[in-house]
PDB file of N, CA and C in Angstrom:
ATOM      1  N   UNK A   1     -60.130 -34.193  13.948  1.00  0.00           N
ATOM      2  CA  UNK A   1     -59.276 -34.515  12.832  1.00  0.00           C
ATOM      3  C   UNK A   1     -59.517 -33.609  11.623  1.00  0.00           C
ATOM      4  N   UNK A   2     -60.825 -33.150  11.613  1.00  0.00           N
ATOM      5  CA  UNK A   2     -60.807 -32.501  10.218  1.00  0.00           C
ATOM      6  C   UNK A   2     -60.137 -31.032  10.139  1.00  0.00           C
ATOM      7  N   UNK A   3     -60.310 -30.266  11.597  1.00  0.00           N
ATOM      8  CA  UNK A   3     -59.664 -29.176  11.830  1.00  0.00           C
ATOM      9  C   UNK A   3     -58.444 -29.709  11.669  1.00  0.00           C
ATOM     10  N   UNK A   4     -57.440 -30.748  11.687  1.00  0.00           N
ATOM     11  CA  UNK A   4     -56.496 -30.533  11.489  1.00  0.00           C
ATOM     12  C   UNK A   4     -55.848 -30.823  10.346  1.00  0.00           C
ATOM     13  N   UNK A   5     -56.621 -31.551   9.322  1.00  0.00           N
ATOM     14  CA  UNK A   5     -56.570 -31.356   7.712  1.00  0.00           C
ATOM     15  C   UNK A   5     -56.625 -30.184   7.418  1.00  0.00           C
ATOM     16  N   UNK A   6     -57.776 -29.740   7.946  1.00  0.00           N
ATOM     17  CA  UNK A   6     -57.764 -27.918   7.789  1.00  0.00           C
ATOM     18  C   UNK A   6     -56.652 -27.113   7.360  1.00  0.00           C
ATOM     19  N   UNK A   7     -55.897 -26.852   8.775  1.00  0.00           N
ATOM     20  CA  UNK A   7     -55.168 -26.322   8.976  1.00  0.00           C
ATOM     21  C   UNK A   7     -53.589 -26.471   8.343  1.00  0.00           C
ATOM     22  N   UNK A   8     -53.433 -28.048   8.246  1.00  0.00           N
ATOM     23  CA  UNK A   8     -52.116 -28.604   7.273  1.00  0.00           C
ATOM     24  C   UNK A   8     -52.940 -27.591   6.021  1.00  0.00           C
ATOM     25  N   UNK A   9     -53.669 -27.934   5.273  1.00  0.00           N
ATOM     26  CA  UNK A   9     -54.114 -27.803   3.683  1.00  0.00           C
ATOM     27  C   UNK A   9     -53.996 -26.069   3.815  1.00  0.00           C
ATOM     28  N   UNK A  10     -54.429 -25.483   4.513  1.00  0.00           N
ATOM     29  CA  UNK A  10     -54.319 -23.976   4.536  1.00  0.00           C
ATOM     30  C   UNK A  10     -52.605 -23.579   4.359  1.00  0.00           C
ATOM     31  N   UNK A  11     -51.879 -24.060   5.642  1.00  0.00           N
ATOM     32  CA  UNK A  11     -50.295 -23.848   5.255  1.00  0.00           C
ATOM     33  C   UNK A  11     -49.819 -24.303   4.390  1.00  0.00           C
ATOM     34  N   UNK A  12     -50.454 -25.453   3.347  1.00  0.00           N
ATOM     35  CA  UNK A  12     -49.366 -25.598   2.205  1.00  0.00           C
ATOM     36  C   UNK A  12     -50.152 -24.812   1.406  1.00  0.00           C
ATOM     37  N   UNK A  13     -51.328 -23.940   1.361  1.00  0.00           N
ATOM     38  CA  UNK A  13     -51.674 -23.385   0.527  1.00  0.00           C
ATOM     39  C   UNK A  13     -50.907 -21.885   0.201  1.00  0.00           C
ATOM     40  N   UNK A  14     -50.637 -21.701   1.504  1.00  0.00           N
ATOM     41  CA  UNK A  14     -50.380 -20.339   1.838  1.00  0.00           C
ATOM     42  C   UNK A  14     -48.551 -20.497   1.505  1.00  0.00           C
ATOM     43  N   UNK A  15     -47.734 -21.336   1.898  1.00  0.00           N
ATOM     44  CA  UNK A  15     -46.571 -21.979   1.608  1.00  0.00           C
ATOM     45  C   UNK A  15     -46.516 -21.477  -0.124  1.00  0.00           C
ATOM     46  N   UNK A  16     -47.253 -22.449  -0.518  1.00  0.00           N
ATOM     47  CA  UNK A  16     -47.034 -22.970  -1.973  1.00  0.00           C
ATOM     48  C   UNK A  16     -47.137 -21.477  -2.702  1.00  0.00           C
ATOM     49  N   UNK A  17     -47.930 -20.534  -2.449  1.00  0.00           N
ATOM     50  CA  UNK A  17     -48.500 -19.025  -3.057  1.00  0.00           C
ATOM     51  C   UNK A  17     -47.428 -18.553  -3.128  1.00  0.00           C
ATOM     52  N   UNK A  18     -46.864 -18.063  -1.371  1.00  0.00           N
ATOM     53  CA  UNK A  18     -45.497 -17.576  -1.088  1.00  0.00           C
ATOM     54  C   UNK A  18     -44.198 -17.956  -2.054  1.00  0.00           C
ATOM     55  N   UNK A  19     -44.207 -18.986  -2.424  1.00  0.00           N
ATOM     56  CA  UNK A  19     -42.923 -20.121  -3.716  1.00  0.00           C
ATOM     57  C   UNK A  19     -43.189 -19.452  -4.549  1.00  0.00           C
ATOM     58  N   UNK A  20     -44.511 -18.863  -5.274  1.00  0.00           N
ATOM     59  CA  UNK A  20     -44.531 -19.331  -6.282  1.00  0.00           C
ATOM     60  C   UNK A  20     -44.537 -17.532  -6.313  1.00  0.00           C
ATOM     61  N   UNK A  21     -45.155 -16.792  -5.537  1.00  0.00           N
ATOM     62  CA  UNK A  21     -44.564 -15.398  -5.588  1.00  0.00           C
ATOM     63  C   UNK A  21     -43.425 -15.032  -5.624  1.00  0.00           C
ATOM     64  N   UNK A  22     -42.643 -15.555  -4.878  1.00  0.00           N
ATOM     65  CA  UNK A  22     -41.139 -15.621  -4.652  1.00  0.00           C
ATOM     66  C   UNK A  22     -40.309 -15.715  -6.402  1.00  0.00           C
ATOM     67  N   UNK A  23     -40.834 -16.913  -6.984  1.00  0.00           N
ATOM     68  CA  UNK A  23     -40.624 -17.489  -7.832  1.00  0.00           C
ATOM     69  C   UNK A  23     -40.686 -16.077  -9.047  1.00  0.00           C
ATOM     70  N   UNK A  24     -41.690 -15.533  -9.032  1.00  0.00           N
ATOM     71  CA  UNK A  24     -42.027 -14.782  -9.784  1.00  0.00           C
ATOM     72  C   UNK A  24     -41.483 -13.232 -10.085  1.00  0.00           C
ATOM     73  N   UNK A  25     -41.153 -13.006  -8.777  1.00  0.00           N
ATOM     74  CA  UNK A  25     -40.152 -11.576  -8.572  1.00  0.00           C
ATOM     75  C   UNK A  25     -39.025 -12.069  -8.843  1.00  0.00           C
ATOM     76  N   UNK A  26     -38.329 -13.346  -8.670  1.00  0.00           N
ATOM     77  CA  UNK A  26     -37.132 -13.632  -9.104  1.00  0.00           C
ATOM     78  C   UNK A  26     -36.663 -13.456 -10.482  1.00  0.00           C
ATOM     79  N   UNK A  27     -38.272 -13.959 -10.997  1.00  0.00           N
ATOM     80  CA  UNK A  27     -37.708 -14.022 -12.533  1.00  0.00           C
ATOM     81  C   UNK A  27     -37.687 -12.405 -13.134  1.00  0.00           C
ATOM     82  N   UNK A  28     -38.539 -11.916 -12.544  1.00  0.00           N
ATOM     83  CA  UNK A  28     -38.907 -10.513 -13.249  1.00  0.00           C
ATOM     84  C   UNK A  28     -37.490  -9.767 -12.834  1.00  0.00           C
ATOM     85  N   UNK A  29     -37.281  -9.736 -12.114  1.00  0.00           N
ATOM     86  CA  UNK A  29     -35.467  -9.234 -11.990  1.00  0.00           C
ATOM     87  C   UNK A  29     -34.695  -9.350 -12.398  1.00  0.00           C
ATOM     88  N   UNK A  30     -34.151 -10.912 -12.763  1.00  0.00           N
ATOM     89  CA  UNK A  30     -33.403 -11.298 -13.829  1.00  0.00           C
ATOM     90  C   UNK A  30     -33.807 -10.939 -15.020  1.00  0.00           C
ATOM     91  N   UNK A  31     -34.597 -10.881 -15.531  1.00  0.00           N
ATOM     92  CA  UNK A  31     -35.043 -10.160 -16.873  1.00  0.00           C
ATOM     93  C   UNK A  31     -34.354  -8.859 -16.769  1.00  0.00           C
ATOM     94  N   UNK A  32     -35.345  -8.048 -15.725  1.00  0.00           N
ATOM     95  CA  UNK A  32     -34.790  -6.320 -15.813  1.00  0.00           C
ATOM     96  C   UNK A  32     -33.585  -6.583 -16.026  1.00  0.00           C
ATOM     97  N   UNK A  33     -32.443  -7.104 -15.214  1.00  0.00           N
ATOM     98  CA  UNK A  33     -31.459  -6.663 -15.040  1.00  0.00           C
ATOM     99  C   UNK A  33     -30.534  -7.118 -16.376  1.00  0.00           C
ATOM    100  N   UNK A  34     -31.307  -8.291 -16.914  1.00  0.00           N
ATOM    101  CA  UNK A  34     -30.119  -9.078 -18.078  1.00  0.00           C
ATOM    102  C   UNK A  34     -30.719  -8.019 -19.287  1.00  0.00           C
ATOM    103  N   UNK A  35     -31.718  -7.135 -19.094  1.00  0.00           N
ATOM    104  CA  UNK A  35     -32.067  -6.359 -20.363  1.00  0.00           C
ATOM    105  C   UNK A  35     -31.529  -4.875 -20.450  1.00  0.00           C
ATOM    106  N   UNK A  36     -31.077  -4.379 -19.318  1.00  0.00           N
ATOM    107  CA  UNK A  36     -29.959  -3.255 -18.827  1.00  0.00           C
ATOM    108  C   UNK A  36     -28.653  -3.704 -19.357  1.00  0.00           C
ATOM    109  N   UNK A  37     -27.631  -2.488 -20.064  1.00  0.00           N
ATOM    110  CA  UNK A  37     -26.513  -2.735 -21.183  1.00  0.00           C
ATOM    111  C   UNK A  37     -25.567  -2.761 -19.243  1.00  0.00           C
ATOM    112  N   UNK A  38     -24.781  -3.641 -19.767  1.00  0.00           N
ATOM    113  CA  UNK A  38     -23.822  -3.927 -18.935  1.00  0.00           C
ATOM    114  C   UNK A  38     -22.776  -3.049 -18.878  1.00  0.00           C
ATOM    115  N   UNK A  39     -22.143  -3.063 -17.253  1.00  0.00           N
ATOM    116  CA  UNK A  39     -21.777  -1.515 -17.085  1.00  0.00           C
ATOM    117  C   UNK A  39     -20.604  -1.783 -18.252  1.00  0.00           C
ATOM    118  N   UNK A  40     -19.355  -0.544 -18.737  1.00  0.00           N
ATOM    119  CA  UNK A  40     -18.476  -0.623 -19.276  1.00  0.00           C
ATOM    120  C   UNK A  40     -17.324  -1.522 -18.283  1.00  0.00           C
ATOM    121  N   UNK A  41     -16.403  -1.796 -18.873  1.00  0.00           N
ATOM    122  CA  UNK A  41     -15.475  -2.729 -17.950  1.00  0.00           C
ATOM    123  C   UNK A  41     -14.367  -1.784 -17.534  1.00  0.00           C
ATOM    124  N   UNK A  42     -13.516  -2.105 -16.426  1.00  0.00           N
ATOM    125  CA  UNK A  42     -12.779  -0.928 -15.752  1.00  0.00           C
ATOM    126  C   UNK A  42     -11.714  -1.021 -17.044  1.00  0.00           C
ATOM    127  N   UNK A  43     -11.585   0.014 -17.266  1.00  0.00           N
ATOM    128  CA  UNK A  43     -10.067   0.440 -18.284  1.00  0.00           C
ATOM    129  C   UNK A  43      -8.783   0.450 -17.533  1.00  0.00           C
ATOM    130  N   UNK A  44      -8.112  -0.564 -17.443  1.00  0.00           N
ATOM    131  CA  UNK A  44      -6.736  -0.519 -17.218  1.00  0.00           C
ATOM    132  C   UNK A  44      -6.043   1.221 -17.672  1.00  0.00           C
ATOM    133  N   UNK A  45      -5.239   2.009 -16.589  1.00  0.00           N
ATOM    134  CA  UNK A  45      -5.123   3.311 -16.921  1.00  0.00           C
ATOM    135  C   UNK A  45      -3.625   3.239 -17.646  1.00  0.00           C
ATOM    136  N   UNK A  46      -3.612   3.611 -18.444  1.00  0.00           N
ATOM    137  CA  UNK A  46      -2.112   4.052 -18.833  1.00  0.00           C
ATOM    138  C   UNK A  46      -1.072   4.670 -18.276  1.00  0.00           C
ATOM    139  N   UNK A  47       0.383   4.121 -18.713  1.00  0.00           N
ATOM    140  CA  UNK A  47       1.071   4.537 -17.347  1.00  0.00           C
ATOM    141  C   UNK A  47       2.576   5.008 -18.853  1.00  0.00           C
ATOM    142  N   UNK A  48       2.891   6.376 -18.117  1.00  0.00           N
ATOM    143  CA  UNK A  48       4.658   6.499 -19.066  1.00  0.00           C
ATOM    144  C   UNK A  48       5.548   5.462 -18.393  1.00  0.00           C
ATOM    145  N   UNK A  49       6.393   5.273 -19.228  1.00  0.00           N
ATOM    146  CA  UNK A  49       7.408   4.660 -18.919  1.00  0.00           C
ATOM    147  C   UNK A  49       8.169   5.467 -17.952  1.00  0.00           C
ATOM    148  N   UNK A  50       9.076   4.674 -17.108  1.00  0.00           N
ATOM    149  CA  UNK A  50       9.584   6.116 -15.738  1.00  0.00           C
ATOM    150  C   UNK A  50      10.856   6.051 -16.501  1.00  0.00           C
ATOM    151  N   UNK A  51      11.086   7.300 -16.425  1.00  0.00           N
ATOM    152  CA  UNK A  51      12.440   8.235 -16.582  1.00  0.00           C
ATOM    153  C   UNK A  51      13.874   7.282 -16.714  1.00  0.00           C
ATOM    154  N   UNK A  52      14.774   7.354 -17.542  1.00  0.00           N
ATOM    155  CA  UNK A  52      16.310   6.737 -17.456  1.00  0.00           C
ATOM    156  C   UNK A  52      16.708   6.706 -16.100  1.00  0.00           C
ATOM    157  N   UNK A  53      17.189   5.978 -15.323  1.00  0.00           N
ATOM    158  CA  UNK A  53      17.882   6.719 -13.921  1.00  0.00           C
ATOM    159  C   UNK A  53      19.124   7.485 -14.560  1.00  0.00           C
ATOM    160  N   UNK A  54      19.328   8.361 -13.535  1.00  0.00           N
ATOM    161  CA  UNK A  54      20.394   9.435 -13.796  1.00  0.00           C
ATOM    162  C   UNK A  54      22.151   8.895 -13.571  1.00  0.00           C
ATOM    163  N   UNK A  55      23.019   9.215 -14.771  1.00  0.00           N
ATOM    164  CA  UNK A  55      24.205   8.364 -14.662  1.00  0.00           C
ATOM    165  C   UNK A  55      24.895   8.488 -13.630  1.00  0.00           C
ATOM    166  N   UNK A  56      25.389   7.729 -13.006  1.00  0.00           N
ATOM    167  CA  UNK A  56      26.507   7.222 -11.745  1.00  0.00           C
ATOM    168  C   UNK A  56      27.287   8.479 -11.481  1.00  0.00           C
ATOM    169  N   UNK A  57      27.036   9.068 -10.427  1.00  0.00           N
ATOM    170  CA  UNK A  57      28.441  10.215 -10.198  1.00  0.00           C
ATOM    171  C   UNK A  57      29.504   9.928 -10.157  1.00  0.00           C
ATOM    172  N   UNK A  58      30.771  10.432 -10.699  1.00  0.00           N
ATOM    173  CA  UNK A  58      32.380   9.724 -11.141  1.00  0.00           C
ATOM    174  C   UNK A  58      32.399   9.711  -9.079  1.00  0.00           C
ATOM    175  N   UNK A  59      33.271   8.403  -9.331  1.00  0.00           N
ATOM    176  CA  UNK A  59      33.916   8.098  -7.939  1.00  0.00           C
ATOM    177  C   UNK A  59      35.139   9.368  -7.573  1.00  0.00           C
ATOM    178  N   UNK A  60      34.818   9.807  -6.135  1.00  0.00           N
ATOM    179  CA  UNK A  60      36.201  10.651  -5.945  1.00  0.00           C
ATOM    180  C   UNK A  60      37.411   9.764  -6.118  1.00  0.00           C
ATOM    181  N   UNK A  61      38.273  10.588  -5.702  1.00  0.00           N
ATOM    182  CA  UNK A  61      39.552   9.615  -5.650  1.00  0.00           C
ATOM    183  C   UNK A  61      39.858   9.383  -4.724  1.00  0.00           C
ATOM    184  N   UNK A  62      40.478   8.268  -4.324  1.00  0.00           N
ATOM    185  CA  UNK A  62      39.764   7.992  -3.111  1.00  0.00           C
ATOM    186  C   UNK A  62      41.353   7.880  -2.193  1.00  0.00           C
ATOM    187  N   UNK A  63      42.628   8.247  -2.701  1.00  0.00           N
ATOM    188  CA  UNK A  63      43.251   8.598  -1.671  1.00  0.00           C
ATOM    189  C   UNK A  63      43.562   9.953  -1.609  1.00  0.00           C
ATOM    190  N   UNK A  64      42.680  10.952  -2.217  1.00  0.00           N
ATOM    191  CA  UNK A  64      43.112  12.415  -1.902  1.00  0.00           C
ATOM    192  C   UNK A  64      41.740  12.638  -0.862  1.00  0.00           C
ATOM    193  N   UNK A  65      40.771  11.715  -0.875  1.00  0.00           N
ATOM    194  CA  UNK A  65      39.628  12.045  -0.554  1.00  0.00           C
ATOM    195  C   UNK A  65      40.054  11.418   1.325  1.00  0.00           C
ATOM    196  N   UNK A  66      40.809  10.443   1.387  1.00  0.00           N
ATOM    197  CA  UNK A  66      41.075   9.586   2.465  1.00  0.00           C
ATOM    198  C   UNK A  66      42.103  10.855   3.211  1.00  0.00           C
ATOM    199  N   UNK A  67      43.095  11.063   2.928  1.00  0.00           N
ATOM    200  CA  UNK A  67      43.776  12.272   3.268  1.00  0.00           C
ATOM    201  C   UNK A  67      42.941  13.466   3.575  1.00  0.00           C
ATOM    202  N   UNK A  68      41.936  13.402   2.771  1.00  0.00           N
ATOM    203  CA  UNK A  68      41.522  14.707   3.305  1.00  0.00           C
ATOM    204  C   UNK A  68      40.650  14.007   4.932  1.00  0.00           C
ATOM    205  N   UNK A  69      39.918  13.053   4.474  1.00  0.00           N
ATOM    206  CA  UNK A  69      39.521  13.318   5.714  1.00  0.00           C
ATOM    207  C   UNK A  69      40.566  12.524   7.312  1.00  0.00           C
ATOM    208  N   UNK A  70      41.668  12.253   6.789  1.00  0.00           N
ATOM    209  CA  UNK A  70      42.315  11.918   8.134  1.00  0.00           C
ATOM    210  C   UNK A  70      43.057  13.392   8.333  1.00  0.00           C
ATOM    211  N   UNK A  71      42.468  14.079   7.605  1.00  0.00           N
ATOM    212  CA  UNK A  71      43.641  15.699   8.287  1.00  0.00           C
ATOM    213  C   UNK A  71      42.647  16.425   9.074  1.00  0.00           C
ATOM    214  N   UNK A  72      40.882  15.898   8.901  1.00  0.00           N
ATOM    215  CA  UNK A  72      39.943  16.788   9.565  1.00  0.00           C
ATOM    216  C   UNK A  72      40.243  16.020  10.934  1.00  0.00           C
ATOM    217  N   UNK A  73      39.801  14.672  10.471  1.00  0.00           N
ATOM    218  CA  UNK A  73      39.892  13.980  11.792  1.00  0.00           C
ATOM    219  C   UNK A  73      41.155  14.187  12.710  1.00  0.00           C
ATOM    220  N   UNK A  74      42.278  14.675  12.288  1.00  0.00           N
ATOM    221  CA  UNK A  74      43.771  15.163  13.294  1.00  0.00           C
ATOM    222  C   UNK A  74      43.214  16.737  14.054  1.00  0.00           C
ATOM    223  N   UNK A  75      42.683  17.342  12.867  1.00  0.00           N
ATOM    224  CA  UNK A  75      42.179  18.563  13.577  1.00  0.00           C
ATOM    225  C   UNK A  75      41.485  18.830  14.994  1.00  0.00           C
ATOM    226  N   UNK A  76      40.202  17.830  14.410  1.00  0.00           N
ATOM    227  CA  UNK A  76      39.071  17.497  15.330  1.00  0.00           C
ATOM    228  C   UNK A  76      39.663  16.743  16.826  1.00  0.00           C
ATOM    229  N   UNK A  77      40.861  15.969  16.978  1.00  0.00           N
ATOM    230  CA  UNK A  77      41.165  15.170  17.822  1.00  0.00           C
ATOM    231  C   UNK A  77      42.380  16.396  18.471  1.00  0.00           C
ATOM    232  N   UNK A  78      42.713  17.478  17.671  1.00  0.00           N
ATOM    233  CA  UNK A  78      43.447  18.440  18.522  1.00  0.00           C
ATOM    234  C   UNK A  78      42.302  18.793  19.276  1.00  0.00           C
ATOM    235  N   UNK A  79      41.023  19.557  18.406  1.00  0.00           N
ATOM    236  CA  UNK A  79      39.995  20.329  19.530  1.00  0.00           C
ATOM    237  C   UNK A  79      39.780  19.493  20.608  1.00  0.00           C
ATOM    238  N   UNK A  80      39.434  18.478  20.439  1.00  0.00           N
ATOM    239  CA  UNK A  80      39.018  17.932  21.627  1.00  0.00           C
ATOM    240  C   UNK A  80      39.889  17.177  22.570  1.00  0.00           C
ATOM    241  N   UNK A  81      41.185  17.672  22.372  1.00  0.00           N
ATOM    242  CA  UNK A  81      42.127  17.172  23.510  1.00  0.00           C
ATOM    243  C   UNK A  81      42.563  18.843  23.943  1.00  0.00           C
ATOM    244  N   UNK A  82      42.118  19.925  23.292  1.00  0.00           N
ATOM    245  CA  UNK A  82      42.126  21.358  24.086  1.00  0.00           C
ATOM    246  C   UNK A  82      41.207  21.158  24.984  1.00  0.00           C
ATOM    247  N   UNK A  83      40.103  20.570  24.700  1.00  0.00           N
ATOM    248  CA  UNK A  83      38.865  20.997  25.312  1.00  0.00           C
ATOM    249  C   UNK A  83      38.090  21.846  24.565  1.00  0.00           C
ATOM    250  N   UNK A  84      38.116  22.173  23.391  1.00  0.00           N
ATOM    251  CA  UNK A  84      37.396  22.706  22.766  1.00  0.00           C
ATOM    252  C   UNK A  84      35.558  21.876  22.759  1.00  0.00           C
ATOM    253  N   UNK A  85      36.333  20.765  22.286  1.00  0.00           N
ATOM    254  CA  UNK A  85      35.022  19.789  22.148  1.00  0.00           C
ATOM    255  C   UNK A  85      34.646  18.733  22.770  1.00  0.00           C
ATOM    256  N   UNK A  86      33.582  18.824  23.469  1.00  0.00           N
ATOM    257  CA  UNK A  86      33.881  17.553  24.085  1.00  0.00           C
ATOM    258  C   UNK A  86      33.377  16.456  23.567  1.00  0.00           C
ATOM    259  N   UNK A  87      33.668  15.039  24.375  1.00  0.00           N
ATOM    260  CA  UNK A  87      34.094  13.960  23.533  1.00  0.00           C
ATOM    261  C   UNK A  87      32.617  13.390  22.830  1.00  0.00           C
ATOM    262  N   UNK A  88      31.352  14.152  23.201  1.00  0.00           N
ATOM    263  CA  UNK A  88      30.227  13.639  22.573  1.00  0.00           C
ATOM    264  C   UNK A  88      30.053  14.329  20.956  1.00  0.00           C
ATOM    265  N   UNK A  89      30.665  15.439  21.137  1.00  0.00           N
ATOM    266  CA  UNK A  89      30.576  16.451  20.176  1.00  0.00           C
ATOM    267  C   UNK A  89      31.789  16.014  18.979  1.00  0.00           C
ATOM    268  N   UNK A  90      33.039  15.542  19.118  1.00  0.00           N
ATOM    269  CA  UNK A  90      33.879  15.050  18.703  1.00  0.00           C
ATOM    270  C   UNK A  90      33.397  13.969  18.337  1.00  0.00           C
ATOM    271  N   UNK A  91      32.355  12.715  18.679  1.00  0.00           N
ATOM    272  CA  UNK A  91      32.227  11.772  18.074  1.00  0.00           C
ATOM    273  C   UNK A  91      30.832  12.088  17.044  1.00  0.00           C
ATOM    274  N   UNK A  92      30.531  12.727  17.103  1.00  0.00           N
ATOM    275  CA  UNK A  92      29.269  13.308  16.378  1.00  0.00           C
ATOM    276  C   UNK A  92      29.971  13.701  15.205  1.00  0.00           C
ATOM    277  N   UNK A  93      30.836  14.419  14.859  1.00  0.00           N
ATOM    278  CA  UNK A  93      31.933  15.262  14.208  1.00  0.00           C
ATOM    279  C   UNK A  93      32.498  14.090  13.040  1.00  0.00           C
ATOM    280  N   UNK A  94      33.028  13.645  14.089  1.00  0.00           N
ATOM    281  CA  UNK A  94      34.196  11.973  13.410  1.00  0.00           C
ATOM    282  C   UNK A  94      32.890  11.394  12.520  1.00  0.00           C
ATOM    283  N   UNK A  95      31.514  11.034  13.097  1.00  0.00           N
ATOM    284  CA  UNK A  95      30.810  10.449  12.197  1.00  0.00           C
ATOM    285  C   UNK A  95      30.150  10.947  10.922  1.00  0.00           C
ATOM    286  N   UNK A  96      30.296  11.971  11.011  1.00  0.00           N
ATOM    287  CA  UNK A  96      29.475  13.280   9.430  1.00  0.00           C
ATOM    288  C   UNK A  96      30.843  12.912   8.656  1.00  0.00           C
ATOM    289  N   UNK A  97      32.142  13.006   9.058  1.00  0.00           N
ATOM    290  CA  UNK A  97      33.113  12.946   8.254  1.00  0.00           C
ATOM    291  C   UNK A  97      33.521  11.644   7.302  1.00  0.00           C
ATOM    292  N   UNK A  98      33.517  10.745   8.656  1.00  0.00           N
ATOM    293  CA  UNK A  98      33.691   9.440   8.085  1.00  0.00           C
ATOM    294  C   UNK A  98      32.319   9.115   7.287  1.00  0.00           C
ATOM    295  N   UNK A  99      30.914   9.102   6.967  1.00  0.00           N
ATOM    296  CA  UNK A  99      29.882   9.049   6.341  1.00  0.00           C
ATOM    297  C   UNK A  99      30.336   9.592   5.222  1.00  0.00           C
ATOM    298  N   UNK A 100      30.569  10.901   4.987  1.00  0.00           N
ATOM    299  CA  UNK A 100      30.681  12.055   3.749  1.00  0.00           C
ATOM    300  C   UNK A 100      31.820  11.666   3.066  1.00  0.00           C
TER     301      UNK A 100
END
């Protein structure tokens, strides 16, 4: 029995040292560190204001513009009833026009 008083009383001795070392680097850190000037804080960066958008391009007119393109599209539907174009190339054609 007494060896095993022993041995309890040794581990809380050795326990309790360890706490109280522990204890002691803790504090000494918090010191260092609360006695170091705190970093600067991030600076929000400044920004220009962005540019006016650029004014609206005037609308064509839109039945000289329609005429024009149903006279390409008559063109385009001659070539490709020659055989000039064929009908993949003709629909490729029809779509740049009708887009533009």
């Amino acid at each position: 029995m007494p060896g095993l008083i022993r041995g309890v009383a040794r581990t809380a001795v050795v326990a309790g040292t360890a706490t109280a070392v522990s204890n002691r680097v803790s504090r000494r850190q918090a010191g260092r560190w609360s006695a170091q000037e705190p970093a600067p804080a991030y600076a929000e960066p400044t920004y220009a204001a962005p540019p006016p958008p650029p004014p609206p391009a005037p609308a064509p007119a839109a039945g000289l513009d329609m005429d024009a393109k149903l006279a390409q599209l008559t063109r385009l539907a001659a070539l490709r009833d020659q055989g000039v174009l064929s009908p993949a190339e003709f629909e490729v054609q029809k779509a740049q026009i009708l887009a533009g």
